[in-house]
PDB file of N, CA and C in Angstrom:
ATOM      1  N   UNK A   1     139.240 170.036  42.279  1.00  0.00           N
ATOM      2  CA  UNK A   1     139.070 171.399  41.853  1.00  0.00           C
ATOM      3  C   UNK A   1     139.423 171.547  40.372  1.00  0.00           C
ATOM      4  N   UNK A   2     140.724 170.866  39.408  1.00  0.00           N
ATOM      5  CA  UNK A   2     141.090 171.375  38.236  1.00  0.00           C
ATOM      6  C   UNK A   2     139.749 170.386  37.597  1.00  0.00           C
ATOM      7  N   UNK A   3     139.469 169.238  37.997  1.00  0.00           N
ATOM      8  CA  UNK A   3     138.827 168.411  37.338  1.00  0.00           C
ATOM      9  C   UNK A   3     137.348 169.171  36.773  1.00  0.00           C
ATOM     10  N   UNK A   4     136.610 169.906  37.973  1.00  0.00           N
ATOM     11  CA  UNK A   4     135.389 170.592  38.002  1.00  0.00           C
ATOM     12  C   UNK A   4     135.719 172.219  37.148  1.00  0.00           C
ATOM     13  N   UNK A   5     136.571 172.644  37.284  1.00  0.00           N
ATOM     14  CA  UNK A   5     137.520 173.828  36.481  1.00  0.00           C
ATOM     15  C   UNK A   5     137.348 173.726  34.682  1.00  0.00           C
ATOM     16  N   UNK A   6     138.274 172.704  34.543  1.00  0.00           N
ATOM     17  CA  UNK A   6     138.137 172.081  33.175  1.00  0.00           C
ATOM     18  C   UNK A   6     137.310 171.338  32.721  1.00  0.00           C
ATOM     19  N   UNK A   7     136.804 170.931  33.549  1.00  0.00           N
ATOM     20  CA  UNK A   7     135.009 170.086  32.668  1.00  0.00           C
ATOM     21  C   UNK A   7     135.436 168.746  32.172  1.00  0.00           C
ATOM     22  N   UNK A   8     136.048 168.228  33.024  1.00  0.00           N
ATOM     23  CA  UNK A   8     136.662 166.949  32.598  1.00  0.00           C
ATOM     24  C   UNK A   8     135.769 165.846  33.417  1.00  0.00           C
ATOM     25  N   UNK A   9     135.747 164.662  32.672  1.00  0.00           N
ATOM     26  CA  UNK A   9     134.557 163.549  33.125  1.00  0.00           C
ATOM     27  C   UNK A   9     135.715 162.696  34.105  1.00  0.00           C
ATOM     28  N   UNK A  10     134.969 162.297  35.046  1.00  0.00           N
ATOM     29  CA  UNK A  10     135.835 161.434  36.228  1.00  0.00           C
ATOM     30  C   UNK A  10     136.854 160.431  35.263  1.00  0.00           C
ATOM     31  N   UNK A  11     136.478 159.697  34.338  1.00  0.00           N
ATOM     32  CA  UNK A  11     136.981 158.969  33.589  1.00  0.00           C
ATOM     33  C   UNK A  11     138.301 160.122  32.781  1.00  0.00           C
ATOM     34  N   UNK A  12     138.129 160.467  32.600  1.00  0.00           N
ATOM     35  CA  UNK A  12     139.321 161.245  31.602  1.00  0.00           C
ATOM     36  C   UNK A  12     140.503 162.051  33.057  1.00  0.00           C
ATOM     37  N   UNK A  13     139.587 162.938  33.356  1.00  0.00           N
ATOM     38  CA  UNK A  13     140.668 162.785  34.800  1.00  0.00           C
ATOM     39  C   UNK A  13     141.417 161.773  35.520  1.00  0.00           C
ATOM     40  N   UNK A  14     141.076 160.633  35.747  1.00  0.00           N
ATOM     41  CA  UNK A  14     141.816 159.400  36.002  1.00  0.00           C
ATOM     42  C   UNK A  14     142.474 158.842  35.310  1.00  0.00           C
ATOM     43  N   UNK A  15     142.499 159.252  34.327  1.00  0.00           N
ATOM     44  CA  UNK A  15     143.010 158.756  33.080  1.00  0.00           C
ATOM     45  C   UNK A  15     144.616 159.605  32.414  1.00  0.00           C
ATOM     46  N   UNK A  16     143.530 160.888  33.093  1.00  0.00           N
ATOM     47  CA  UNK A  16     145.185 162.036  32.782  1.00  0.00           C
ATOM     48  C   UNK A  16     146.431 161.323  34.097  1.00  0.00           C
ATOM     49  N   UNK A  17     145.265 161.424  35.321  1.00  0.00           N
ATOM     50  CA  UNK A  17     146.285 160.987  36.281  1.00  0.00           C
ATOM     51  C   UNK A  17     147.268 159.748  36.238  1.00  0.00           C
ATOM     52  N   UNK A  18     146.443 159.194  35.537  1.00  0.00           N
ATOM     53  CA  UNK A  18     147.760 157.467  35.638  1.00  0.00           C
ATOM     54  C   UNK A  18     148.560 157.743  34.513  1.00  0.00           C
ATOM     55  N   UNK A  19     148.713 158.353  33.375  1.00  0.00           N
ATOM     56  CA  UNK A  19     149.305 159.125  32.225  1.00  0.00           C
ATOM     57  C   UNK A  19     150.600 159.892  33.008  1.00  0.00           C
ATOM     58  N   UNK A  20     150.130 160.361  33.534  1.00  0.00           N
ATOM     59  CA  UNK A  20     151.247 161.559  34.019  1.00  0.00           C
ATOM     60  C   UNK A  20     152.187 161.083  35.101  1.00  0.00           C
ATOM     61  N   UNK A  21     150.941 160.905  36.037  1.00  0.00           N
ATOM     62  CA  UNK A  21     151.408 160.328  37.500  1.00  0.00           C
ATOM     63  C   UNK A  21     151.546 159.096  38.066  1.00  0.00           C
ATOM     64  N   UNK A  22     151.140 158.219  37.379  1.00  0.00           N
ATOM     65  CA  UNK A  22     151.057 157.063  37.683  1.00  0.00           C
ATOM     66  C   UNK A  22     150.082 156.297  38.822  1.00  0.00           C
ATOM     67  N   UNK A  23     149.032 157.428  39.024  1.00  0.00           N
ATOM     68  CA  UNK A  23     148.593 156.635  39.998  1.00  0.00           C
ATOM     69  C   UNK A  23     147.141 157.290  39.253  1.00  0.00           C
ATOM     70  N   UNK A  24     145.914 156.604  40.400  1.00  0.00           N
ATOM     71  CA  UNK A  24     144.645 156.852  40.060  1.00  0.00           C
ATOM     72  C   UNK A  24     143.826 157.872  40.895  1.00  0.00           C
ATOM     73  N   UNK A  25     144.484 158.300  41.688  1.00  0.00           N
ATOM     74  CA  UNK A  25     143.661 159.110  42.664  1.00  0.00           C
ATOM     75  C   UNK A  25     144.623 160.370  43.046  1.00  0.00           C
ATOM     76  N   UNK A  26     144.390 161.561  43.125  1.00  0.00           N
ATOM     77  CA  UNK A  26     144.816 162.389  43.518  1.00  0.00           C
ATOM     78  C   UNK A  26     145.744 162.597  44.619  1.00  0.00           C
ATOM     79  N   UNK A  27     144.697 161.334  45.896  1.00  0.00           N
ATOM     80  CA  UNK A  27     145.670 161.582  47.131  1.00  0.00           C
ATOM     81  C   UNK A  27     147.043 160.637  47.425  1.00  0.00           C
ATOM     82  N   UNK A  28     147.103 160.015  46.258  1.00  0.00           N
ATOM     83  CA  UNK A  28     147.993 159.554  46.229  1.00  0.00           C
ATOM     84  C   UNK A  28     149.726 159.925  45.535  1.00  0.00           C
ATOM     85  N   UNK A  29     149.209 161.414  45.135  1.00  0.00           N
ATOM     86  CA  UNK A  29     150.428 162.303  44.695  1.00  0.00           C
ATOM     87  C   UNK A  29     151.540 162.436  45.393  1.00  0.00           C
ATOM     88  N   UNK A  30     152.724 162.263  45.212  1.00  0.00           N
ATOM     89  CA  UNK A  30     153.795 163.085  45.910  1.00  0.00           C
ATOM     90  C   UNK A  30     154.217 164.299  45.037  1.00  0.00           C
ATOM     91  N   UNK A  31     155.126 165.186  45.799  1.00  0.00           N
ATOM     92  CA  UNK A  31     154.633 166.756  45.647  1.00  0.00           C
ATOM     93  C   UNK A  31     155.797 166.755  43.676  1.00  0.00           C
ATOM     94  N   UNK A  32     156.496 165.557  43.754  1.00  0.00           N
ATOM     95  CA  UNK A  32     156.898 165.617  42.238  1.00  0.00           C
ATOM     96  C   UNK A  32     155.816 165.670  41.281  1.00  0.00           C
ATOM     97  N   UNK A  33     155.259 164.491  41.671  1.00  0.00           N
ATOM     98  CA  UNK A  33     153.886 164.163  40.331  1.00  0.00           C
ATOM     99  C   UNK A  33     152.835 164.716  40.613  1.00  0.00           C
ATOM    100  N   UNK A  34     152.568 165.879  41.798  1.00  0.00           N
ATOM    101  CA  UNK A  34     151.713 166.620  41.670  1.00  0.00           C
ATOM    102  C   UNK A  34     152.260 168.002  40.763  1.00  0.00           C
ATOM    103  N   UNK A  35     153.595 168.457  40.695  1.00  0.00           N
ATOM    104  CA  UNK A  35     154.455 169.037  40.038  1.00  0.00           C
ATOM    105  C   UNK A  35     154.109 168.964  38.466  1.00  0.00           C
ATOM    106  N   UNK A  36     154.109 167.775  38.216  1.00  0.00           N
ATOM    107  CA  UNK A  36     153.949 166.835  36.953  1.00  0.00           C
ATOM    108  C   UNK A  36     152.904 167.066  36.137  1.00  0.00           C
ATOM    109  N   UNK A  37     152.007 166.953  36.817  1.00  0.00           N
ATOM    110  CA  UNK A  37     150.498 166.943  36.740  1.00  0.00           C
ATOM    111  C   UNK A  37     149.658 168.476  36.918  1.00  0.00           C
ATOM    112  N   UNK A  38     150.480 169.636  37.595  1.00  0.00           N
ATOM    113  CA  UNK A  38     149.949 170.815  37.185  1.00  0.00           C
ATOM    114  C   UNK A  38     150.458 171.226  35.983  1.00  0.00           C
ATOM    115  N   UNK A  39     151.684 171.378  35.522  1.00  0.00           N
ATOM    116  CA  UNK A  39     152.550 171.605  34.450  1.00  0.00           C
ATOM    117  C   UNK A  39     152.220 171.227  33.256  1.00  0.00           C
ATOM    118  N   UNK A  40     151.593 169.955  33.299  1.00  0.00           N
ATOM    119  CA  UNK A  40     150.688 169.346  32.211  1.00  0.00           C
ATOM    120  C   UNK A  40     149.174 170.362  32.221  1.00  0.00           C
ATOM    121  N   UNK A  41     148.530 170.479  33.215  1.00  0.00           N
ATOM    122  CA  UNK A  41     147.596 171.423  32.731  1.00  0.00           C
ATOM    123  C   UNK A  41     147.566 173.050  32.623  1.00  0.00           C
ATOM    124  N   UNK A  42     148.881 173.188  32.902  1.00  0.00           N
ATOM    125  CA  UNK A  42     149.522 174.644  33.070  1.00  0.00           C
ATOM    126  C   UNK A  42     149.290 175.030  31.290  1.00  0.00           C
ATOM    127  N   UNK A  43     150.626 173.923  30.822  1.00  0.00           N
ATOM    128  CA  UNK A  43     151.124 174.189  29.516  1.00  0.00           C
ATOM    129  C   UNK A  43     151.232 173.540  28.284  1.00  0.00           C
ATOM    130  N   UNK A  44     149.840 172.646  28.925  1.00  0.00           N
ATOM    131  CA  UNK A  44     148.569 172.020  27.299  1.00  0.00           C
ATOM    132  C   UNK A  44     147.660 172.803  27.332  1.00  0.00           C
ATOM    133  N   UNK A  45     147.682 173.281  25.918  1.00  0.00           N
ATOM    134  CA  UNK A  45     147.031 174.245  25.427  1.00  0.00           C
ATOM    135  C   UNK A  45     145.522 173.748  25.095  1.00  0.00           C
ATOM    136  N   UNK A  46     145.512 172.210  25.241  1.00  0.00           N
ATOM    137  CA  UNK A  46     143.915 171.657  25.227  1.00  0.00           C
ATOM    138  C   UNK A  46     143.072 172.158  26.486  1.00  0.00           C
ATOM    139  N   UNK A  47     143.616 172.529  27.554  1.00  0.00           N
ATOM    140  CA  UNK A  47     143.211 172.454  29.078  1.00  0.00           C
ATOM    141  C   UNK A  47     142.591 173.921  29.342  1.00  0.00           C
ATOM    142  N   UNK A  48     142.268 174.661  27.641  1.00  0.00           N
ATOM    143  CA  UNK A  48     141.807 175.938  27.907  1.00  0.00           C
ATOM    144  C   UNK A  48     140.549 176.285  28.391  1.00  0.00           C
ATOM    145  N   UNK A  49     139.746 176.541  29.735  1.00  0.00           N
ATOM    146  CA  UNK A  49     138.437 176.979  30.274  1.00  0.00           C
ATOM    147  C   UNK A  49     137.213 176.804  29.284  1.00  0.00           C
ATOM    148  N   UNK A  50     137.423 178.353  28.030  1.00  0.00           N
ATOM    149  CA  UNK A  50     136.281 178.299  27.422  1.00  0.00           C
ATOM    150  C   UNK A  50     137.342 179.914  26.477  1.00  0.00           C
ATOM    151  N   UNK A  51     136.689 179.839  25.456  1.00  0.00           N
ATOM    152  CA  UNK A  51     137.362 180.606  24.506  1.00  0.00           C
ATOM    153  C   UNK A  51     136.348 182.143  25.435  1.00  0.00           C
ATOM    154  N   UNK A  52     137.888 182.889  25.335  1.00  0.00           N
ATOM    155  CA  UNK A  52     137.086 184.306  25.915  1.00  0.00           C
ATOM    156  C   UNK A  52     137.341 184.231  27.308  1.00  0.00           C
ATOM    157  N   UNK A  53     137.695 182.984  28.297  1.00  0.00           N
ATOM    158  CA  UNK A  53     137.901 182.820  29.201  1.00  0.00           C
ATOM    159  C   UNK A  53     139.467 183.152  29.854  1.00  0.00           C
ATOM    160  N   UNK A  54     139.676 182.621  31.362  1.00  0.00           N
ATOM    161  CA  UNK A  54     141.367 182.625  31.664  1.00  0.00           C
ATOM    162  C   UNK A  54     141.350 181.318  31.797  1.00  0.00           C
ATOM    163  N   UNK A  55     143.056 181.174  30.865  1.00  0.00           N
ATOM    164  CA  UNK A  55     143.495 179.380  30.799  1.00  0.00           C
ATOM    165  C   UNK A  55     143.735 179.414  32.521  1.00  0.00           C
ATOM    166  N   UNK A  56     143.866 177.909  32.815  1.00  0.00           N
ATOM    167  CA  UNK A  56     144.326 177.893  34.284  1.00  0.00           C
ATOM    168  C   UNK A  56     145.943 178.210  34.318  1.00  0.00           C
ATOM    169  N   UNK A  57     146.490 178.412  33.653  1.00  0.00           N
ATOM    170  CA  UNK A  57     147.901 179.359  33.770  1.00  0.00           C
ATOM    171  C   UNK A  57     147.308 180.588  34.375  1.00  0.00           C
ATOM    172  N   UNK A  58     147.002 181.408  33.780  1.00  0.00           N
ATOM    173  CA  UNK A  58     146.453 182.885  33.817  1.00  0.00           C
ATOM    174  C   UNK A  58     145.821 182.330  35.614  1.00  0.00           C
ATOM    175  N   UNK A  59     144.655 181.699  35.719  1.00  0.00           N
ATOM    176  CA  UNK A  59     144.387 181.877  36.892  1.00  0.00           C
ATOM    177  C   UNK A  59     145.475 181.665  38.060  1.00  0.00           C
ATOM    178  N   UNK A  60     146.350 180.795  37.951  1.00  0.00           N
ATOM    179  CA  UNK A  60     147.271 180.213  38.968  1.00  0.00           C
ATOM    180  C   UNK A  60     148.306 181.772  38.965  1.00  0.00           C
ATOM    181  N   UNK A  61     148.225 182.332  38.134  1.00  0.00           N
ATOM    182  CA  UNK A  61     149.452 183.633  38.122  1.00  0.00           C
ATOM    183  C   UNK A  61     148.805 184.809  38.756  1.00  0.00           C
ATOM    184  N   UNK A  62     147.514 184.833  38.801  1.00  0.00           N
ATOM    185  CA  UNK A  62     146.806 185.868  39.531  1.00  0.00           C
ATOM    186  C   UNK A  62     146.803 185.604  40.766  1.00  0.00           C
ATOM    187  N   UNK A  63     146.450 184.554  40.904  1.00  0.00           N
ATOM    188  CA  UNK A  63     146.408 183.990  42.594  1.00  0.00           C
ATOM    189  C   UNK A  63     147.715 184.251  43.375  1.00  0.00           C
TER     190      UNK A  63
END
């Protein structure tokens, strides 16, 4: 879902993931480095939608 959200290529998503989390696949998160790994796209300011848009902060706070 954040991957298709942010417009990120399978390659760069896997790439954030072993960066952060250490692993390569999503389902292999425990609920720390999934912790890890929203927080990073919470509160990098690169991870913004589209100018004019809501960052995925803004969406996760509405929800």
């Amino acid at each position: 879902m954040v991957k298709t959200e942010l417009g990120l290529s399978d390659s760069e998503y896997r790439n954030i993931l072993k960066k952060i989390a250490g692993v390569m696949s999503a389902r292999y998160l425990k609920a720390k480095t999934f912790k890890m790994l929203i927080n990073e796209f919470i509160w990098s300011r690169r991870y913004y939608i589209e100018l004019g848009e809501l960052t995925v902060k803004q969406k996760l706070f509405i929800r």
